[in-house]
C-alpha atoms as a PDB file:
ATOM      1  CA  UNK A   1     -18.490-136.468 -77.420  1.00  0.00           C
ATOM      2  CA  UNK A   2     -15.808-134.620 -79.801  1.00  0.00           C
ATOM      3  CA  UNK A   3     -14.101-131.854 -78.931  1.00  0.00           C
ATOM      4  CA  UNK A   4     -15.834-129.528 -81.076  1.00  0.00           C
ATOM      5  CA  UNK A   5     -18.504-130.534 -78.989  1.00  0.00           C
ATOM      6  CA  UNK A   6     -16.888-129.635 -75.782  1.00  0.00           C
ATOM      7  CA  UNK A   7     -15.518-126.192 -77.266  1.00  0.00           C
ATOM      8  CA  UNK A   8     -19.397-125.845 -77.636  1.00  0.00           C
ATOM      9  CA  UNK A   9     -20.465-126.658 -74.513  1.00  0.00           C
ATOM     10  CA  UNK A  10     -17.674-124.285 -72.983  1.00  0.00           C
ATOM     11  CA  UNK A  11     -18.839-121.503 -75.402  1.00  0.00           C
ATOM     12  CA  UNK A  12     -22.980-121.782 -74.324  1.00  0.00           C
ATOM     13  CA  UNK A  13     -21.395-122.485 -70.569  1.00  0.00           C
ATOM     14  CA  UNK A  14     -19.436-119.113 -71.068  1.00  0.00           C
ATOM     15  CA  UNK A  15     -22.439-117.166 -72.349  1.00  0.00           C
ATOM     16  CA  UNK A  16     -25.003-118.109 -69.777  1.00  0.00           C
ATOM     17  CA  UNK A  17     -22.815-117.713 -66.862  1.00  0.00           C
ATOM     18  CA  UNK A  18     -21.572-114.437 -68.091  1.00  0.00           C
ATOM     19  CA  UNK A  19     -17.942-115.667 -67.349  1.00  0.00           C
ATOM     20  CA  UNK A  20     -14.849-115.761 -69.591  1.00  0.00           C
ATOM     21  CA  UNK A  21     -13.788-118.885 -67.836  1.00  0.00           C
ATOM     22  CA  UNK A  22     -15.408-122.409 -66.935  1.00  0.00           C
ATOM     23  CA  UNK A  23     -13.573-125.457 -65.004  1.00  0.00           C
ATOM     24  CA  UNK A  24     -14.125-128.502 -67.173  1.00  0.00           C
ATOM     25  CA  UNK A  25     -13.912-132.099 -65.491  1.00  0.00           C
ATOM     26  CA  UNK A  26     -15.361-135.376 -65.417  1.00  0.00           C
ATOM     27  CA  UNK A  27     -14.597-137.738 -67.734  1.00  0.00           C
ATOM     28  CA  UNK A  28     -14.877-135.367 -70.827  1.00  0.00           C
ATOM     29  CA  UNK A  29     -12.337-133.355 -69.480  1.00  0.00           C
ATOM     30  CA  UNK A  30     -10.057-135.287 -71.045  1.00  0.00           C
ATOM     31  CA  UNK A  31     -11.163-133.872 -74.312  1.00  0.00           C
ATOM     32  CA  UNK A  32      -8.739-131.193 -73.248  1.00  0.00           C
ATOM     33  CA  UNK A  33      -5.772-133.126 -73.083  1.00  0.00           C
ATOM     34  CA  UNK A  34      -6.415-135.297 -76.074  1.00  0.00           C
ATOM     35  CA  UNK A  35      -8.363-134.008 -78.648  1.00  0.00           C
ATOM     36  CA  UNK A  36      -8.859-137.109 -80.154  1.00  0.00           C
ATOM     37  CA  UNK A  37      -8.943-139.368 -77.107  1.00  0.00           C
ATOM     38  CA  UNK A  38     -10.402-142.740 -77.741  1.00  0.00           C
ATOM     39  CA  UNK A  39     -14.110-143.124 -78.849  1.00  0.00           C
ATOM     40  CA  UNK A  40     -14.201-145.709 -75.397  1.00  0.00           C
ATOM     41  CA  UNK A  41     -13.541-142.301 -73.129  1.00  0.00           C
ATOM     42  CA  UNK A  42     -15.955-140.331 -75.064  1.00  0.00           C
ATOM     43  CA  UNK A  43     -18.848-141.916 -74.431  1.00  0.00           C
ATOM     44  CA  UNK A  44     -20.421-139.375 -71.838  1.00  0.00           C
ATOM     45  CA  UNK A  45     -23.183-137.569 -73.431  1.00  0.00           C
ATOM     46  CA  UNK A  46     -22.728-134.662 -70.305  1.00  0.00           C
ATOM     47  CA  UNK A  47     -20.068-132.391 -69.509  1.00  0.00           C
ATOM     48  CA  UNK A  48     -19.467-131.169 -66.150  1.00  0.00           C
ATOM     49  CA  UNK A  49     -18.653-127.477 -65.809  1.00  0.00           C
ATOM     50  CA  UNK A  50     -17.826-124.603 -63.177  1.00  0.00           C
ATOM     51  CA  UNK A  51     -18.213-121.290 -64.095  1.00  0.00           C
ATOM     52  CA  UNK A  52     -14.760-119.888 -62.900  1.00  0.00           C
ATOM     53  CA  UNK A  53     -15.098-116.243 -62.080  1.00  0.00           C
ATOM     54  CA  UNK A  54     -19.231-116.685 -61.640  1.00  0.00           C
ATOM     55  CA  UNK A  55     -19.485-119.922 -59.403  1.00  0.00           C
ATOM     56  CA  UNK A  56     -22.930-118.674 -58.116  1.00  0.00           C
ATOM     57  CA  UNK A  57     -24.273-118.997 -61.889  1.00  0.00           C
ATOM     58  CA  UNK A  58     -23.633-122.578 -61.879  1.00  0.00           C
ATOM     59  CA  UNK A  59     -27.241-124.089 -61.027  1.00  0.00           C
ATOM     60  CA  UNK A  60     -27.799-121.286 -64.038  1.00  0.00           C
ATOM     61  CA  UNK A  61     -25.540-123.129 -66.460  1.00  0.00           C
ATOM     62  CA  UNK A  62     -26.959-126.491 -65.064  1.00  0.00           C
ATOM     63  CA  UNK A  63     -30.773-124.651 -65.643  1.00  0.00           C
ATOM     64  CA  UNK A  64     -29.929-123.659 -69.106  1.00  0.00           C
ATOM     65  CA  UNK A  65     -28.032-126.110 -70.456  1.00  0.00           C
ATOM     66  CA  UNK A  66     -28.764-129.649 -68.552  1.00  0.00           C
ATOM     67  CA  UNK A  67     -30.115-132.576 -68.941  1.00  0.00           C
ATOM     68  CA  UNK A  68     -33.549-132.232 -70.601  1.00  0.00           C
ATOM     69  CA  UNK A  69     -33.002-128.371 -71.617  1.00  0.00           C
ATOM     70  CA  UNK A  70     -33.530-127.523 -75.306  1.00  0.00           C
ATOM     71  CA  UNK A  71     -30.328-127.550 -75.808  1.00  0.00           C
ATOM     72  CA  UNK A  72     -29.749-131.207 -74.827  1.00  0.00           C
ATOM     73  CA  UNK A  73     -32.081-132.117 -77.276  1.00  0.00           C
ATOM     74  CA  UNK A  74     -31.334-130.028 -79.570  1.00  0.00           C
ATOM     75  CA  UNK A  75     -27.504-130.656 -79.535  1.00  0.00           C
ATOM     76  CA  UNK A  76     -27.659-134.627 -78.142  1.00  0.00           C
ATOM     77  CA  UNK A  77     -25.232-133.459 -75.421  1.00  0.00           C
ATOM     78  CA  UNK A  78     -25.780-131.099 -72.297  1.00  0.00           C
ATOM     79  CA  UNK A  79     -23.735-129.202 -69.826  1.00  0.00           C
ATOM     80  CA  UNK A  80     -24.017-130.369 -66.109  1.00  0.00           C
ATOM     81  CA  UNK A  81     -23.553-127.223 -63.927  1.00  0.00           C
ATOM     82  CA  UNK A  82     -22.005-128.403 -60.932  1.00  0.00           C
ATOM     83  CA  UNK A  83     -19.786-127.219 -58.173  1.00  0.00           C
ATOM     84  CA  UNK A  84     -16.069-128.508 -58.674  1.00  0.00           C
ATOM     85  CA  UNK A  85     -16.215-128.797 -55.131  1.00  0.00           C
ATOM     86  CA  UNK A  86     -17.970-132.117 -55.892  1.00  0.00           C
ATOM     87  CA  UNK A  87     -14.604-133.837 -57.367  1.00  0.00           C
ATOM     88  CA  UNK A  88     -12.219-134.735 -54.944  1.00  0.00           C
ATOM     89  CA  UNK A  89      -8.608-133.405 -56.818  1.00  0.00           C
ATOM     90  CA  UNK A  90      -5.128-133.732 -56.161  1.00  0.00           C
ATOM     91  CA  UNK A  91      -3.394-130.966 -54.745  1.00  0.00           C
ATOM     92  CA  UNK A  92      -2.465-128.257 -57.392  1.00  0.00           C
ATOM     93  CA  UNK A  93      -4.389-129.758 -59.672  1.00  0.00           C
ATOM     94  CA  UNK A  94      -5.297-125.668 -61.025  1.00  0.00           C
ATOM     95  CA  UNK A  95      -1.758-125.207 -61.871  1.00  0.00           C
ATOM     96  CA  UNK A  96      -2.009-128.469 -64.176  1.00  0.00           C
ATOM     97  CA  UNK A  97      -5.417-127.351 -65.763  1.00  0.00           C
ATOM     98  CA  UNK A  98      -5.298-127.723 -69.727  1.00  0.00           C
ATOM     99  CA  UNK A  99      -6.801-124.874 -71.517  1.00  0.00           C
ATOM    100  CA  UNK A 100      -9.384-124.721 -74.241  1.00  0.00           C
ATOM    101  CA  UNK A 101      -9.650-121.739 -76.286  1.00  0.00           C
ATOM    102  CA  UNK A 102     -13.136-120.985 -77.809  1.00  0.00           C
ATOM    103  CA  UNK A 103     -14.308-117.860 -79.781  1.00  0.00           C
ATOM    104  CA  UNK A 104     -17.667-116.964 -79.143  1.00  0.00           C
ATOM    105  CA  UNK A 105     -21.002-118.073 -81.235  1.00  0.00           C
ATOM    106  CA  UNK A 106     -19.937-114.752 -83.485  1.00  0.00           C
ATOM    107  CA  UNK A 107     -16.451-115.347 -83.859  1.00  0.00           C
ATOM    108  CA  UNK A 108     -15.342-112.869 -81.792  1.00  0.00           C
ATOM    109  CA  UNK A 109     -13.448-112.763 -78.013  1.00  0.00           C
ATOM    110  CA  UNK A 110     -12.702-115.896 -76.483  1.00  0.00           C
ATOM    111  CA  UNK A 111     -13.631-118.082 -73.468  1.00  0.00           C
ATOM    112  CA  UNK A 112     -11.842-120.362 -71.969  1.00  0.00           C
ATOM    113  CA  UNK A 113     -12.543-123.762 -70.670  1.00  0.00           C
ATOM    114  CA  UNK A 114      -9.915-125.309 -68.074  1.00  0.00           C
ATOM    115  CA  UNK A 115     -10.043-128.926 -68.222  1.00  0.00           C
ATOM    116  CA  UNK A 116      -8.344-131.309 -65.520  1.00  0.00           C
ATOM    117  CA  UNK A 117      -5.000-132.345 -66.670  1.00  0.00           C
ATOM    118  CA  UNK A 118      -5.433-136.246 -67.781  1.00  0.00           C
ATOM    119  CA  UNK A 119      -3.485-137.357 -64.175  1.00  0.00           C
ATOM    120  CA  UNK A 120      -5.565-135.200 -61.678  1.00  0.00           C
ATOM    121  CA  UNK A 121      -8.654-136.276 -63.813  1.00  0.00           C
ATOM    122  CA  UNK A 122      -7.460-140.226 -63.169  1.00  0.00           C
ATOM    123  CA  UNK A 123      -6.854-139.543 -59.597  1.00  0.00           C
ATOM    124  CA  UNK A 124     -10.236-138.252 -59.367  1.00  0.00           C
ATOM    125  CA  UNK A 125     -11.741-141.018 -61.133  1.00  0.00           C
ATOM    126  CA  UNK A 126     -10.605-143.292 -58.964  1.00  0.00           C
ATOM    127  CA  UNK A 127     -11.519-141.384 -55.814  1.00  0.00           C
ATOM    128  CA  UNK A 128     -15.012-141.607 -57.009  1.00  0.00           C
ATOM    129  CA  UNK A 129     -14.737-145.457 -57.452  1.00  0.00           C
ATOM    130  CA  UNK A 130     -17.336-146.707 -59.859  1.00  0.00           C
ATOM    131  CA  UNK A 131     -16.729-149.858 -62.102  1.00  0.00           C
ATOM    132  CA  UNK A 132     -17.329-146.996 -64.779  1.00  0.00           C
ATOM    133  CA  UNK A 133     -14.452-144.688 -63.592  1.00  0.00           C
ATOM    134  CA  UNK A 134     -11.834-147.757 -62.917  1.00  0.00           C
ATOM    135  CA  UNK A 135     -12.519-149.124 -66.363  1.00  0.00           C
ATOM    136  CA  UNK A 136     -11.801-145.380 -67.881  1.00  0.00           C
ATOM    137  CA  UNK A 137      -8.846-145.323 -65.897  1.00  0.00           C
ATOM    138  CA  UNK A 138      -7.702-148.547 -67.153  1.00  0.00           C
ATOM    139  CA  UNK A 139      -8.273-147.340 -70.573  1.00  0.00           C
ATOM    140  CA  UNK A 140      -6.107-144.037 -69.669  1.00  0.00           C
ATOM    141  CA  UNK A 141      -3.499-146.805 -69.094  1.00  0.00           C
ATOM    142  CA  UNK A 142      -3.628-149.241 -71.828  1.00  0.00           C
ATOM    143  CA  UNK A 143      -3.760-146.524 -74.050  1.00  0.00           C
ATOM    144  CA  UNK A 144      -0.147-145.393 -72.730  1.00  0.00           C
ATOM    145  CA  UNK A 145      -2.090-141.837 -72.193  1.00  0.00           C
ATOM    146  CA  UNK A 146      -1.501-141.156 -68.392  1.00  0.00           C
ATOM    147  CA  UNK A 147       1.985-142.871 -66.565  1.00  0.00           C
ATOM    148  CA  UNK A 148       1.527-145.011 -63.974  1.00  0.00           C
ATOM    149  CA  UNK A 149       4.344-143.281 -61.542  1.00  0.00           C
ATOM    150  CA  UNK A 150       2.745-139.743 -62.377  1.00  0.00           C
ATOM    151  CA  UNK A 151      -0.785-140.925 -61.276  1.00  0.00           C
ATOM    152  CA  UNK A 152       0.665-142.545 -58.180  1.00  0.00           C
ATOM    153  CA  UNK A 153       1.943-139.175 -57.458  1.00  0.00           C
ATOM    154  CA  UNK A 154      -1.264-137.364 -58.053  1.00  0.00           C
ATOM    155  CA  UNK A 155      -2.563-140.300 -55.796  1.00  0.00           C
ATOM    156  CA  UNK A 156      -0.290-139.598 -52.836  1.00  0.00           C
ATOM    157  CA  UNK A 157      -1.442-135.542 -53.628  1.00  0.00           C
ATOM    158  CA  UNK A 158      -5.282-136.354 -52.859  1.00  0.00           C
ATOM    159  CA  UNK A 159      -7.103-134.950 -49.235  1.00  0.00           C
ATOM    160  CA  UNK A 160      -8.880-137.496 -47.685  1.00  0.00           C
ATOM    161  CA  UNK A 161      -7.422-140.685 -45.403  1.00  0.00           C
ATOM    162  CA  UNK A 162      -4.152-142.359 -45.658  1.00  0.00           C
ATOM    163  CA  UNK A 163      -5.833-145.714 -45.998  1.00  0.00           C
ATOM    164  CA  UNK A 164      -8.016-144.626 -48.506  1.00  0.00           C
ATOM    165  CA  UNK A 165      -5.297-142.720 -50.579  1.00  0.00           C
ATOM    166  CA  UNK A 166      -3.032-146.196 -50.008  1.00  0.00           C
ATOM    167  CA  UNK A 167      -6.035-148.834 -51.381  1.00  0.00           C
ATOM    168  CA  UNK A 168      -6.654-146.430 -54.947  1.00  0.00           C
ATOM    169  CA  UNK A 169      -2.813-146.321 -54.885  1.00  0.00           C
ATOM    170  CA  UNK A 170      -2.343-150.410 -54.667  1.00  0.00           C
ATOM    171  CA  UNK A 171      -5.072-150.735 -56.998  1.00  0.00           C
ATOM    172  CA  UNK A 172      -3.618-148.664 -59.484  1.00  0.00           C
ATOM    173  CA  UNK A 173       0.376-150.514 -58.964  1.00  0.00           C
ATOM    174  CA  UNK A 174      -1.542-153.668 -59.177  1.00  0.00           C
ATOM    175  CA  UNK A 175      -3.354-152.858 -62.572  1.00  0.00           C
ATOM    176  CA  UNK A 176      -0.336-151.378 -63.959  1.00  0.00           C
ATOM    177  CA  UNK A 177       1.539-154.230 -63.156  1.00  0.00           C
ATOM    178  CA  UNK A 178      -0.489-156.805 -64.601  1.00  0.00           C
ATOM    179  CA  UNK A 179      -0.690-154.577 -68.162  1.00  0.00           C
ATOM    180  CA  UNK A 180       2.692-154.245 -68.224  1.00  0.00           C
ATOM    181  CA  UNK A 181       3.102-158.553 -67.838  1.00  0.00           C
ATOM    182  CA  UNK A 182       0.636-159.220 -70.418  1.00  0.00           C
END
């Protein structure tokens, strides 16, 4: 995915929801904070969106503009309307959102897509923890794009159990220890 492509996405998300605003995560969020992220964390062919204002239209956006819609095949990519709900996120992670302006399909007023700042998007990741979502992290890392002390902050920020917050926290010291020895 490019980030024209997610300016798209967040444009058709935007129109079918009827919303000026759409929460962007996943892993394409990070689209938002890097533009021109590595081709290795763009290889999602879906982008997870939230209307912001319209959460109720979000099964529409997912209807519209999903997997297998017309405009999946006709644009290679699709928009997976889901409840951000569904991401476990560090707290405050809305004051840390990066935003995306887009002018509509006629060039005309703007939408905006909020996309999970690159940490809060890593903490997630690892929440969710799929060899998939460590090895993006990992890339995040090697590619000097997130800090290892700021993610182990956004870490210590996430609900859930103390053990479980401590185990994605030693995995993450452990990885960034053995990058930063090789």
């Amino acid at each position: 995915m490019t980030r024209d492509q997610l300016k798209h996405a967040i444009r058709a998300a935007c129109q079918v929801a009827k919303d000026s605003e759409v929460l962007v995560f996943g892993s394409q969020a990070i689209l938002g904070s890097y533009p021109d992220a590595p081709e290795s964390l763009r290889t999602s062919i879906e982008v997870d969106i939230q209307p912001r204002n319209q959460p109720d239209n979000t099964d529409l956006v997912d209807g519209s503009l999903g997997e297998l819609s017309m405009f999946h095949h006709t644009h290679g990519f699709y928009v997976h309307g889901v409840s951000i709900d569904a991401a476990v996120l560090p707290s405050g992670w809305e004051s840390r959102t990066i935003a995306v302006a887009v002018a509509d399909s006629l060039g005309r007023d703007r939408c905006m897509g909020f996309c999970l700042e690159a940490h809060d998007l890593a903490a997630s990741k690892l929440v969710a923890a799929r060899d998939k979502d460590r090895a993006f992290v990992v890339t995040l890392l090697v590619e000097g794009l997130i800090d290892p002390a700021t993610l182990l902050e956004r870490i210590a920020e996430l609900p859930g159990s103390a053990e479980r917050r401590a185990s994605i926290a030693a995995w993450t010291a452990s990885v960034s220890a053995e990058l930063h020895t090789d």
